[in-house]
N, C-alpha and C. Protein backbone atom coordinates (compact mmCIF):
# COMPACT_ATOMS: atom_id res chain seq x y z
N UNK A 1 -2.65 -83.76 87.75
CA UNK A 1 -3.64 -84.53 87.03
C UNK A 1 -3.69 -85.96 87.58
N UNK A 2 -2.84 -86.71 88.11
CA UNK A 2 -2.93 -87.83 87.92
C UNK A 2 -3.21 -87.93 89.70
N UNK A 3 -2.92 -87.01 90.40
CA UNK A 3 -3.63 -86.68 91.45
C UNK A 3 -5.17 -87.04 91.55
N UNK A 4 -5.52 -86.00 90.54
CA UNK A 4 -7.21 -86.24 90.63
C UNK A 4 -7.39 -87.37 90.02
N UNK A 5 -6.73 -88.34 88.79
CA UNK A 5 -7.36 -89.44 88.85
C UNK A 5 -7.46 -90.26 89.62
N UNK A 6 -6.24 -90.38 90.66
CA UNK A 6 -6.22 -91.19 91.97
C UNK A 6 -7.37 -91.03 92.15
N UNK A 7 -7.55 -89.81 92.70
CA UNK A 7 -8.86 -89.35 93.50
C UNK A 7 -10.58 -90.22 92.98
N UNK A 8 -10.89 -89.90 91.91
CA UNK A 8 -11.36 -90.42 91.12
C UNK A 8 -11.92 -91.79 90.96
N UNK A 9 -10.49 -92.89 91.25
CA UNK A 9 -10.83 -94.39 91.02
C UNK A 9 -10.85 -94.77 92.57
N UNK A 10 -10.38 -93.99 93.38
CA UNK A 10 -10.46 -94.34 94.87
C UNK A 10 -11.74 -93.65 95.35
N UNK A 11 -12.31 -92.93 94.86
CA UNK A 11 -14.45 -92.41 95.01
C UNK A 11 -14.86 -93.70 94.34
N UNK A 12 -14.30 -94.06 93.22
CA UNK A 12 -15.69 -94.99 92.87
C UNK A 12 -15.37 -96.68 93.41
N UNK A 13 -13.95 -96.81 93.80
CA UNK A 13 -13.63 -98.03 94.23
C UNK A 13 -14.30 -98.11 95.85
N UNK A 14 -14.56 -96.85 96.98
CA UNK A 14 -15.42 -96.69 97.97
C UNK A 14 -16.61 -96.74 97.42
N UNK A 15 -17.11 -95.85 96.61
CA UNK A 15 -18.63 -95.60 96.58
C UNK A 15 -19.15 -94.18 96.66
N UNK A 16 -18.36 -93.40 97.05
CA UNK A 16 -18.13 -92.46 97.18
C UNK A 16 -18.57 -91.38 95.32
N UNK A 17 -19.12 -90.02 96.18
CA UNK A 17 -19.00 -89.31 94.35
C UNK A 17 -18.23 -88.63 94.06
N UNK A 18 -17.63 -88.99 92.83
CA UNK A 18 -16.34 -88.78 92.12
C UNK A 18 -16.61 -87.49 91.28
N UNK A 19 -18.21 -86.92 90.91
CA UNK A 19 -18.27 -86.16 89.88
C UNK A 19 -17.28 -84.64 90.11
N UNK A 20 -17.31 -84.09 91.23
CA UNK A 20 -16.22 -83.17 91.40
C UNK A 20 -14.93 -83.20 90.93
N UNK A 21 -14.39 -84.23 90.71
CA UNK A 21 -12.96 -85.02 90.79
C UNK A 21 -12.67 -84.95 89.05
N UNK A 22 -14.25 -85.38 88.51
CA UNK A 22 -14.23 -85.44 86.97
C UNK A 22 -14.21 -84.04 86.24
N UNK A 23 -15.25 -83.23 86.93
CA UNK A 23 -15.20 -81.45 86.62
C UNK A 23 -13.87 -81.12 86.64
N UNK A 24 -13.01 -81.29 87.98
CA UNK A 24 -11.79 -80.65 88.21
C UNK A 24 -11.12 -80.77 87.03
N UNK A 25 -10.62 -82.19 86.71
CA UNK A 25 -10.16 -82.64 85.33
C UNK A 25 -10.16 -82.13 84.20
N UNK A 26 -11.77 -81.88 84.18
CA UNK A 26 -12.15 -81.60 82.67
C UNK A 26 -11.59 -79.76 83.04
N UNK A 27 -11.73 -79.54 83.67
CA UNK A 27 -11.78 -78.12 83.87
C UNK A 27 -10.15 -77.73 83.68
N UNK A 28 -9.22 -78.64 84.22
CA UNK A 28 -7.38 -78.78 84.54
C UNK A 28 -6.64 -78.34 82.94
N UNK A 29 -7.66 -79.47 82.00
CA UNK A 29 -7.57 -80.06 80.62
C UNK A 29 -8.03 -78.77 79.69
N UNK A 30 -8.70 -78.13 80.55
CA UNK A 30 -9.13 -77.00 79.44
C UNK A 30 -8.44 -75.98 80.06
N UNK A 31 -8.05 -75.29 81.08
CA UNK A 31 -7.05 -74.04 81.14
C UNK A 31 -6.12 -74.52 80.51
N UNK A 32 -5.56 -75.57 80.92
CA UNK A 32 -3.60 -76.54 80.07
C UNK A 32 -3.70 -76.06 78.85
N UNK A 33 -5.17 -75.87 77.63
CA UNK A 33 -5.20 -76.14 76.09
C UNK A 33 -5.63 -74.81 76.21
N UNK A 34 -5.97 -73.79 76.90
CA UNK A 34 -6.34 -71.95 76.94
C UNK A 34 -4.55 -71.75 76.98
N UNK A 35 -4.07 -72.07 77.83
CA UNK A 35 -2.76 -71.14 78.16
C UNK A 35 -1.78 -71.55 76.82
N UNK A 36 -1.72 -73.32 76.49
CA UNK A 36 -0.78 -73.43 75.34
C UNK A 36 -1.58 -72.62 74.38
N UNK A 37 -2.71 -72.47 73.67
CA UNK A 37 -3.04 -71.54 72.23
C UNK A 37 -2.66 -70.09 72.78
N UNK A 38 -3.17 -69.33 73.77
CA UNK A 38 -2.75 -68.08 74.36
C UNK A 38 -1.35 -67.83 74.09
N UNK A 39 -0.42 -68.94 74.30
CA UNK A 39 1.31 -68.23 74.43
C UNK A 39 1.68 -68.70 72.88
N UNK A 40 0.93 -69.53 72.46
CA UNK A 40 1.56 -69.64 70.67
C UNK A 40 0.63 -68.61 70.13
N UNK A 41 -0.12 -67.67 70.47
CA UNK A 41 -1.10 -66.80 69.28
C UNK A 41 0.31 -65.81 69.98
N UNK A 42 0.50 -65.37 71.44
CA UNK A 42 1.23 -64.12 71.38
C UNK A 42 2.85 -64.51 70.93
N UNK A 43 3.81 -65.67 70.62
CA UNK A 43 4.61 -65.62 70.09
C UNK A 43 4.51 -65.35 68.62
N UNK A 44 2.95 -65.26 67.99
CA UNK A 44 2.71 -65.23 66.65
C UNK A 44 2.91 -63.29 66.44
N UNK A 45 2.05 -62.63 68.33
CA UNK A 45 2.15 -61.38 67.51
C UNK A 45 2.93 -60.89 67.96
N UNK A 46 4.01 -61.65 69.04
CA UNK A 46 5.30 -61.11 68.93
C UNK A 46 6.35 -60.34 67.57
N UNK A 47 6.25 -61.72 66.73
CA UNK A 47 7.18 -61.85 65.40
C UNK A 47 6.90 -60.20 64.42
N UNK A 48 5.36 -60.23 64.96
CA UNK A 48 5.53 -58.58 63.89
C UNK A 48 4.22 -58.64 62.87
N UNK A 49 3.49 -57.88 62.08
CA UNK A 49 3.14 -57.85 61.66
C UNK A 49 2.32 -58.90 60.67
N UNK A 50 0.48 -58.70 60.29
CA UNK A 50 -0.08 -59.56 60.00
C UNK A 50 0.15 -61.41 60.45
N UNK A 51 0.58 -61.13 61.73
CA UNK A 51 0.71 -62.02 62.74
C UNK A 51 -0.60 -63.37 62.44
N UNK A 52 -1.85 -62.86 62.54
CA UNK A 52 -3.18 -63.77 62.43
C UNK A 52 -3.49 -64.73 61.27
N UNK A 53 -2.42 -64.29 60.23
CA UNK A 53 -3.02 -64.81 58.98
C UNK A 53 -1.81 -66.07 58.72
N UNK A 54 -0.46 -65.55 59.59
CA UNK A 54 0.49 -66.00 59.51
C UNK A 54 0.24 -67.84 60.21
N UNK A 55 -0.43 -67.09 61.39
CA UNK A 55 -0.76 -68.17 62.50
C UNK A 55 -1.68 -69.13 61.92
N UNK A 56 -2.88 -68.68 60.84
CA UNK A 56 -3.67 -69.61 60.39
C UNK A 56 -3.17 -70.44 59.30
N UNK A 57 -2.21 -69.81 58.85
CA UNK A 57 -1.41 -70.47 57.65
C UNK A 57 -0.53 -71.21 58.06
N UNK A 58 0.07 -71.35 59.00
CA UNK A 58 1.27 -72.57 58.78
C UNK A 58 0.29 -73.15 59.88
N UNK A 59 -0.89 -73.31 60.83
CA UNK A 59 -1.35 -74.26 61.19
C UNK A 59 -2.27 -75.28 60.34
N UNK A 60 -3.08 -74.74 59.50
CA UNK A 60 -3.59 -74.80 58.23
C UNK A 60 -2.43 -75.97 57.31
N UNK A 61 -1.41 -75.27 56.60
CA UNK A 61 -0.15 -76.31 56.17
C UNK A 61 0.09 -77.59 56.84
N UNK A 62 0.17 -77.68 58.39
CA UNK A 62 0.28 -78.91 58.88
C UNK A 62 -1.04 -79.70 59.14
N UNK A 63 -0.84 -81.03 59.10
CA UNK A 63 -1.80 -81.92 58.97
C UNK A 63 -2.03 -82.45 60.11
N UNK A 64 -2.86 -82.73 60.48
CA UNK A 64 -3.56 -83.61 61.69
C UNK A 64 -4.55 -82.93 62.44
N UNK A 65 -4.88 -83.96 63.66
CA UNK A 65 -5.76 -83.46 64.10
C UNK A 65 -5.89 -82.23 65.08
N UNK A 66 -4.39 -82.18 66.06
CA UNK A 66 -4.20 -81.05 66.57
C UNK A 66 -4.75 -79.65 66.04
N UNK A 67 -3.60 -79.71 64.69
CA UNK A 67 -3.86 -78.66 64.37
C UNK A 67 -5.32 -78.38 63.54
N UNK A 68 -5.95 -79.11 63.32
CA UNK A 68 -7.56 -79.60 62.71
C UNK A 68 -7.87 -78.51 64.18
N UNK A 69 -7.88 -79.02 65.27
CA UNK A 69 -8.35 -78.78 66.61
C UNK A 69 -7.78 -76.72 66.48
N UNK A 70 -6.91 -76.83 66.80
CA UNK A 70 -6.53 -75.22 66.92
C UNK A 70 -7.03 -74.11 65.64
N UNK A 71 -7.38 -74.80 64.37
CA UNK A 71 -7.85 -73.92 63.40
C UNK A 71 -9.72 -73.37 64.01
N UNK A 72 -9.65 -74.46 64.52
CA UNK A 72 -11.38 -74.56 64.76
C UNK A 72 -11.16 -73.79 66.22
N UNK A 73 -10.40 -73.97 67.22
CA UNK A 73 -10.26 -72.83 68.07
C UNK A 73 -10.27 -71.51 67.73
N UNK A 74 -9.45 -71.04 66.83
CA UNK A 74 -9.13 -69.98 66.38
C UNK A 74 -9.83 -69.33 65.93
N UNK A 75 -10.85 -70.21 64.56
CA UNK A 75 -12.52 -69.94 64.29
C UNK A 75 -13.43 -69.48 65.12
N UNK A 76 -13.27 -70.09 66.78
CA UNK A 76 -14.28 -69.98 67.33
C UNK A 76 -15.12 -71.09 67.37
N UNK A 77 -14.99 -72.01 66.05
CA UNK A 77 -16.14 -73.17 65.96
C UNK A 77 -15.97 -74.04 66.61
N UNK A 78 -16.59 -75.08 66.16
CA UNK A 78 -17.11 -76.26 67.05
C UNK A 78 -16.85 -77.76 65.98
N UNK A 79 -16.14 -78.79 66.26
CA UNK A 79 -15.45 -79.71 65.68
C UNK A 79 -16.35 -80.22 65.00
N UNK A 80 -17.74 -80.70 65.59
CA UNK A 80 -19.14 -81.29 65.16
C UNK A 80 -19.23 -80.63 64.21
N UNK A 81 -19.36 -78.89 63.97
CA UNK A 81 -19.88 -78.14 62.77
C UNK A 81 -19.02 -78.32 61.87
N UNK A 82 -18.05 -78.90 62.02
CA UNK A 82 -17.05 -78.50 60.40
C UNK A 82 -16.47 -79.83 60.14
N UNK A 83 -16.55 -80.21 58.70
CA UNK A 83 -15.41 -81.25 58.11
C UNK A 83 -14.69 -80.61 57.49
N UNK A 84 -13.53 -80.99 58.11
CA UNK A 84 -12.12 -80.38 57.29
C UNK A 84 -11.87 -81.71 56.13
């Protein structure tokens, strides 16, 4: 990551276009947040049974925005559509 930001402030400090550099990023930032929910849903259906409800409930119990963020993953939704 901090690779491509190099990359990034040294395109726009030339002149050069950086927008590739910004995709990569955004793109780095979103497999990183696919693979962490992926390996915490399958340690959920590791544990055994009614696994899904388990997973929405103690993320649900904790407060903030993370987990604000992973309920609405889990939904499927979209942060804009919902006030928690």
């Amino acid at each position: 990551m901090k690779k491509l930001i190099g990359k990034i402030v040294h395109s726009i400090l030339t002149g050069e276009d950086y927008r590739t550099y910004v995709l990569a990023t955004i793109n780095k930032r979103f497999i990183d947040k696919v693979q962490e929910l992926t390996a915490e849903i399958f340690e959920y259906k590791r544990k055994g049974d009614n696994w899904l409800e388990k997973l929405l409930d103690e993320t649900y119990e904790k407060k903030g925005k993370e987990n604000k963020f992973k309920l609405l993953w889990f939904g499927g939704l979209n942060d804009k559509t919902v006030k928690i």
